[in-house]
C-alpha atoms as a PDB file:
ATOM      1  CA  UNK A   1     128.390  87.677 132.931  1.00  0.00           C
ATOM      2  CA  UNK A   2     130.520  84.300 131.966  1.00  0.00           C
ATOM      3  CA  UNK A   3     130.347  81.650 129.670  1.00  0.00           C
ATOM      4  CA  UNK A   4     128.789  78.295 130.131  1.00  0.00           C
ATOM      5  CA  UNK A   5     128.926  74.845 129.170  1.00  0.00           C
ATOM      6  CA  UNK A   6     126.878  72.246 129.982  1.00  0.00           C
ATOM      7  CA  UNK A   7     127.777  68.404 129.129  1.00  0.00           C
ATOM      8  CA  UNK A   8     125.070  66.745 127.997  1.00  0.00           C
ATOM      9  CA  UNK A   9     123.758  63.540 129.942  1.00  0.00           C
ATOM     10  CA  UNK A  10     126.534  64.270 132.787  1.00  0.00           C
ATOM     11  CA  UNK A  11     124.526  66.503 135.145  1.00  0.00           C
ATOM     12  CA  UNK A  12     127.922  68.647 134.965  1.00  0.00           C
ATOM     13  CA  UNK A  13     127.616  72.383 133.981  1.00  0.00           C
ATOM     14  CA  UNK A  14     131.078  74.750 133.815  1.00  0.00           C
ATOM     15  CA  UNK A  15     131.376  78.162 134.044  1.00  0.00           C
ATOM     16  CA  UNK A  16     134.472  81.159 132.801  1.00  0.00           C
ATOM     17  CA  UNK A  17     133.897  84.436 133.711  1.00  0.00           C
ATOM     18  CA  UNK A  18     134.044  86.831 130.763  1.00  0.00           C
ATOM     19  CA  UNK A  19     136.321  89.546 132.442  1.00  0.00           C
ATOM     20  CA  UNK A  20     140.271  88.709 131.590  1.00  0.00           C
ATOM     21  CA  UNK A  21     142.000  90.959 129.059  1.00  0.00           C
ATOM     22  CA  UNK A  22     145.213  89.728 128.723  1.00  0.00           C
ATOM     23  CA  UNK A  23     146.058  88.104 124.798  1.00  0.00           C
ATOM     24  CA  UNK A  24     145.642  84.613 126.545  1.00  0.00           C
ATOM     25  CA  UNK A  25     142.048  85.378 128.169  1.00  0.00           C
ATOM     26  CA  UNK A  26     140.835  86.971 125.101  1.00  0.00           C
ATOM     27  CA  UNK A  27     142.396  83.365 123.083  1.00  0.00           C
ATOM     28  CA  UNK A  28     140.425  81.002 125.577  1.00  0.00           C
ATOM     29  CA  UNK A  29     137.537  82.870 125.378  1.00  0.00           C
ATOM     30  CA  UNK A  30     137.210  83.087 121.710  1.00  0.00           C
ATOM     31  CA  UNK A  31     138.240  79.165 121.596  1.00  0.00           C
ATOM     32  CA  UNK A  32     135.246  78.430 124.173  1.00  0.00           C
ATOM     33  CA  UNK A  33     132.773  80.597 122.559  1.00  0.00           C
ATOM     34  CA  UNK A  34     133.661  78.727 118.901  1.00  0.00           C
ATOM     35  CA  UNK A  35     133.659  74.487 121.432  1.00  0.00           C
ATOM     36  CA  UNK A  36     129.587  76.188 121.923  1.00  0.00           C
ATOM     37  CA  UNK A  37     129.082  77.075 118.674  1.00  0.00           C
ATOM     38  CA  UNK A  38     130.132  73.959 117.599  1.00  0.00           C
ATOM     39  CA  UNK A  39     128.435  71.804 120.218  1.00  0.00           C
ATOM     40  CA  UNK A  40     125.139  73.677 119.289  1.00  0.00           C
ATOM     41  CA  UNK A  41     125.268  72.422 115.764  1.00  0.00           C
ATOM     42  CA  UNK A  42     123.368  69.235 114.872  1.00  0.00           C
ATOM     43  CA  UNK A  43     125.949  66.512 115.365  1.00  0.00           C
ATOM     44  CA  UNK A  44     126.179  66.149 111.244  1.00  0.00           C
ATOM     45  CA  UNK A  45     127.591  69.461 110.822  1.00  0.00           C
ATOM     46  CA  UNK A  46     130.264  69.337 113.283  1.00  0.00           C
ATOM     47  CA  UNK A  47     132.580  67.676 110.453  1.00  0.00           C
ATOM     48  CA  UNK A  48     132.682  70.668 108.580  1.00  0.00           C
ATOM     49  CA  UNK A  49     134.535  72.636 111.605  1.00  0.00           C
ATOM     50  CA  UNK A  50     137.014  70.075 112.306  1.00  0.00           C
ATOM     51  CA  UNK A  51     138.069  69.908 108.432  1.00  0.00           C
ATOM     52  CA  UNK A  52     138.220  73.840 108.810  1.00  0.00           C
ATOM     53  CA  UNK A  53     140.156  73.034 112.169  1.00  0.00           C
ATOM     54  CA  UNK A  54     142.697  70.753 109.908  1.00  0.00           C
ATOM     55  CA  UNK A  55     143.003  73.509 107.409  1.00  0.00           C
ATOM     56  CA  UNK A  56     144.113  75.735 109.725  1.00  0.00           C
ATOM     57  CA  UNK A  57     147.144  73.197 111.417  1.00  0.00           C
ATOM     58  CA  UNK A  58     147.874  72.975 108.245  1.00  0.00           C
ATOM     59  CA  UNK A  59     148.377  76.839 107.182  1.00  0.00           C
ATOM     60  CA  UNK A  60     150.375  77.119 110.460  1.00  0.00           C
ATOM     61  CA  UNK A  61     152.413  73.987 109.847  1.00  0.00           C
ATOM     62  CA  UNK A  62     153.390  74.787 106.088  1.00  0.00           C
ATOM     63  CA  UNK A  63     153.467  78.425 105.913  1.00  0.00           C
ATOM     64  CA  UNK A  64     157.154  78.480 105.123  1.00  0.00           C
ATOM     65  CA  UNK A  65     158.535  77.604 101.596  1.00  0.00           C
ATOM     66  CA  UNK A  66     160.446  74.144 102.558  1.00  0.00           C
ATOM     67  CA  UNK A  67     158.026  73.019 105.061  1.00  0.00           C
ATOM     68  CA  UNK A  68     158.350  69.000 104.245  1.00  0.00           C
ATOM     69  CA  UNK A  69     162.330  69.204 104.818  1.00  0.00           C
ATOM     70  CA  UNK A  70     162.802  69.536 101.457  1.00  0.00           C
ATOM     71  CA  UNK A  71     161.383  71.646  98.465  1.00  0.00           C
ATOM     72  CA  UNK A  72     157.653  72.256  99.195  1.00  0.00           C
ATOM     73  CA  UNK A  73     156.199  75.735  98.780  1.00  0.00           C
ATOM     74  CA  UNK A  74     153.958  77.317 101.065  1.00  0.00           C
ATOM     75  CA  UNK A  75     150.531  76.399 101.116  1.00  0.00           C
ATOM     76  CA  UNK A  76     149.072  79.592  98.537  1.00  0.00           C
ATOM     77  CA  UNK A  77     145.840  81.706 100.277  1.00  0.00           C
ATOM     78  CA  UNK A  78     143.957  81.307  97.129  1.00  0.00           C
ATOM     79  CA  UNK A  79     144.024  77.144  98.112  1.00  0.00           C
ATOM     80  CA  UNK A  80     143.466  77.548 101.980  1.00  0.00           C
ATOM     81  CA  UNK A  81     140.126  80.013 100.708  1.00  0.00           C
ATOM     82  CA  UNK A  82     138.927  77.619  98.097  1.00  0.00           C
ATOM     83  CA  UNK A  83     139.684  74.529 100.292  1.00  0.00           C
ATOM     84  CA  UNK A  84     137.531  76.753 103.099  1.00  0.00           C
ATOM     85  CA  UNK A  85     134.365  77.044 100.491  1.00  0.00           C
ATOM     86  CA  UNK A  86     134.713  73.641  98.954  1.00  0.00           C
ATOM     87  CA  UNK A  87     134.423  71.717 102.373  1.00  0.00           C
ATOM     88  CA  UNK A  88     131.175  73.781 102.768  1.00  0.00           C
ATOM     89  CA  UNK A  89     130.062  72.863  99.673  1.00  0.00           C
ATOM     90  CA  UNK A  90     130.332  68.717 100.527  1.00  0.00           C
ATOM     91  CA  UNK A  91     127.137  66.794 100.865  1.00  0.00           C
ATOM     92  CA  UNK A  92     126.419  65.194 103.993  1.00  0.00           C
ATOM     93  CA  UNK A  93     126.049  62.233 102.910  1.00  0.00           C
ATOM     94  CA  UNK A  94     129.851  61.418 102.029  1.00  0.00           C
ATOM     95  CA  UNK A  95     132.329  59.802 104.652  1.00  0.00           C
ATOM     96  CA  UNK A  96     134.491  62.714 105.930  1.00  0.00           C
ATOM     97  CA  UNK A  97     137.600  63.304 103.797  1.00  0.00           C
ATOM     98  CA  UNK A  98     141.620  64.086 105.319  1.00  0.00           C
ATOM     99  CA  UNK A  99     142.725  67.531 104.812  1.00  0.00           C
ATOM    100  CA  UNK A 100     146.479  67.119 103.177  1.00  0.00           C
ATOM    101  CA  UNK A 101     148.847  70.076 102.472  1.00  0.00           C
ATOM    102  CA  UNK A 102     150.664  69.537  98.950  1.00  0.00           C
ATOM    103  CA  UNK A 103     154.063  69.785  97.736  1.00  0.00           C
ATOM    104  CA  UNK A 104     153.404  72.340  95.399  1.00  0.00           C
ATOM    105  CA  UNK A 105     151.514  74.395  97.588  1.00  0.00           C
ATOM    106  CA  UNK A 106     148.039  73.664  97.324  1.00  0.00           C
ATOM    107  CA  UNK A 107     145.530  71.675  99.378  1.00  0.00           C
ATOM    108  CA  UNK A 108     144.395  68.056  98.998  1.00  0.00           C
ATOM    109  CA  UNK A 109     140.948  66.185 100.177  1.00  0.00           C
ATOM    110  CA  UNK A 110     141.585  62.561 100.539  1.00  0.00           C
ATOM    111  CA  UNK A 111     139.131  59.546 100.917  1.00  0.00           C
ATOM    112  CA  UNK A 112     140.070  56.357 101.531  1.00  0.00           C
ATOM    113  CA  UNK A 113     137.565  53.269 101.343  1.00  0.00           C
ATOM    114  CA  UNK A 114     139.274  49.903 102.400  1.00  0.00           C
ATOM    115  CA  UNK A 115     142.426  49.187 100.444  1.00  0.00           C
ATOM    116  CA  UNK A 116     140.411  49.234  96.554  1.00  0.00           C
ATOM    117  CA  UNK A 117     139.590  52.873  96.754  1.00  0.00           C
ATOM    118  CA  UNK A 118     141.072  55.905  96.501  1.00  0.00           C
ATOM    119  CA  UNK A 119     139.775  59.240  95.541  1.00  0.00           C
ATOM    120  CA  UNK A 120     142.072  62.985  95.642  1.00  0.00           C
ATOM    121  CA  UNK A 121     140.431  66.335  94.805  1.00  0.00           C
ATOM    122  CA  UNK A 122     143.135  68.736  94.795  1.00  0.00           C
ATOM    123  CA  UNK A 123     142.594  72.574  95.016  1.00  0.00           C
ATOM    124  CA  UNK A 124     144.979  74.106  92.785  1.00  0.00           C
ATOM    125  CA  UNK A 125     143.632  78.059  92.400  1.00  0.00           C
ATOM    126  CA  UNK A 126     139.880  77.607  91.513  1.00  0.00           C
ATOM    127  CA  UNK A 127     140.465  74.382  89.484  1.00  0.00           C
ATOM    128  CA  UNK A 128     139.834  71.405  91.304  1.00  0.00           C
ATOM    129  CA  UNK A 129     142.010  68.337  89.934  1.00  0.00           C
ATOM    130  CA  UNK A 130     140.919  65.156  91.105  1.00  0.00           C
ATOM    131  CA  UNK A 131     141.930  61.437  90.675  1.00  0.00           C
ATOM    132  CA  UNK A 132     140.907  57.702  91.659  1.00  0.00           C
ATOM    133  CA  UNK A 133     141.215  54.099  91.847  1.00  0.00           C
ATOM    134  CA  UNK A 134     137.953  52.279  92.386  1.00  0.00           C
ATOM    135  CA  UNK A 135     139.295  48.560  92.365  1.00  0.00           C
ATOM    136  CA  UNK A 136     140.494  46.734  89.449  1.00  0.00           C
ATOM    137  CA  UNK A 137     141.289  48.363  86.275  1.00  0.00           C
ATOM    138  CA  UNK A 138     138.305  51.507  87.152  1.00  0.00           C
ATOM    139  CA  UNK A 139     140.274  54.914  87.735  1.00  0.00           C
ATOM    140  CA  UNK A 140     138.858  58.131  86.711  1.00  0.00           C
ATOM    141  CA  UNK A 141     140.571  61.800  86.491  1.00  0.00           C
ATOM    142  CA  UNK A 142     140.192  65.387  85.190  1.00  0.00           C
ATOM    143  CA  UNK A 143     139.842  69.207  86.064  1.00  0.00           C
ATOM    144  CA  UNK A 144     136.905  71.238  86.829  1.00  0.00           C
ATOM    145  CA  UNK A 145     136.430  74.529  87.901  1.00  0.00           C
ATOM    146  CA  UNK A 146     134.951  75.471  90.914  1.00  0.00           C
ATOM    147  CA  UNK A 147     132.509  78.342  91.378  1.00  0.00           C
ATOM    148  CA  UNK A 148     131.103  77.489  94.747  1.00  0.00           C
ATOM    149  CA  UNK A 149     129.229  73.943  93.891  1.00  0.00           C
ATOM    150  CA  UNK A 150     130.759  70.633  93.698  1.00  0.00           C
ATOM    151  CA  UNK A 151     131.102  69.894  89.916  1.00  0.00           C
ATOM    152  CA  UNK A 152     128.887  67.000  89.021  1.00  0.00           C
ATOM    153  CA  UNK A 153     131.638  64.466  87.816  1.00  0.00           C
ATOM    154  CA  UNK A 154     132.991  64.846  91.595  1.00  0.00           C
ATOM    155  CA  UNK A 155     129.705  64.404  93.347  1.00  0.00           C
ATOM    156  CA  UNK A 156     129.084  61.716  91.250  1.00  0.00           C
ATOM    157  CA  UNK A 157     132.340  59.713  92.418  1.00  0.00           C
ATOM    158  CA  UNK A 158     131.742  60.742  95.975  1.00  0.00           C
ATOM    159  CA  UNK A 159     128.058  59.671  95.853  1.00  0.00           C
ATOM    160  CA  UNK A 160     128.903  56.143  94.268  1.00  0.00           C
ATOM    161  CA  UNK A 161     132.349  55.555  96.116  1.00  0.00           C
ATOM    162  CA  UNK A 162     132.625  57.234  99.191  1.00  0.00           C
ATOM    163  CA  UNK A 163     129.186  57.554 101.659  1.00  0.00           C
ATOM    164  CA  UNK A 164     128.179  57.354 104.763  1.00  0.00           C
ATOM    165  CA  UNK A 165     126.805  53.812 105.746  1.00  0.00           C
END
């Protein structure tokens, strides 16, 4: 039995057998079997994973209270699993937001459109805290909770500000 992988439009097909047991084979195995998973999905789901790929990096990199070089606490689990459900809950039809660890230990979505616009969503516990600038003298803020769906105030700012052309 092995795993394979076969590259679309190249002709070229790969092949790992499924036998090591050392922690490394087991590591490379799991990461292949997730690269198929992933290249399985239609093409507009594959942002979800690599947000969920950033969140990760990110609970590795800033695990440890001082992680900025100065006085940042660790990024809380409550965030990371929020953060984890929130990204599912995006609409597809939004441009794909940065993943950003925060200071006080909670996780950030960023979008940036051109230098006018601006829009954070913040994760703090299961309150999502979110702020903008739209161009001019337009900025809008506030708090909602979050209980699985994207509050309507926030879709409505992501639908009018931030999608996919």
């Amino acid at each position: 039995m092995s795993i394979r992988l076969a590259i679309a439009g190249s002709g070229q097909t790969f092949s790992w057998p499924e036998i090591g047991l050392s922690d490394e084979s087991k590591h490379i195995r799991a990461r292949l079997l997730k690269i198929l998973a992933e290249v399985r999905q239609p093409i507009s789901f594959s942002w979800r994973e690599t947000l969920k790929d950033e969140l990760d990096e990110i609970v590795r990199e800033c695990s440890e209270a001082g992680w900025d070089g100065y006085d940042a606490e660790p990024v809380s689990v409550e965030s990371v699993t929020v953060a984890q459900q929130l990204i599912d809950a995006l609409p597809e039809h939004i441009t794909v937001p940065n993943v950003v660890p925060e200071p006080s230990g909670e996780v950030g979505l960023e979008w940036r459109n051109g230098a006018q616009k601006y829009f954070s969503l913040t994760v703090s516990g299961t309150e999502l805290v979110y702020a903008g600038i739209f161009g001019g003298f337009c900025k809008r803020y506030g708090e909602e909770r979050f209980f699985g769906a994207l509050p309507t105030a926030v879709l409505q700012i992501l639908s009018q500000y931030f999608t996919e052309a």
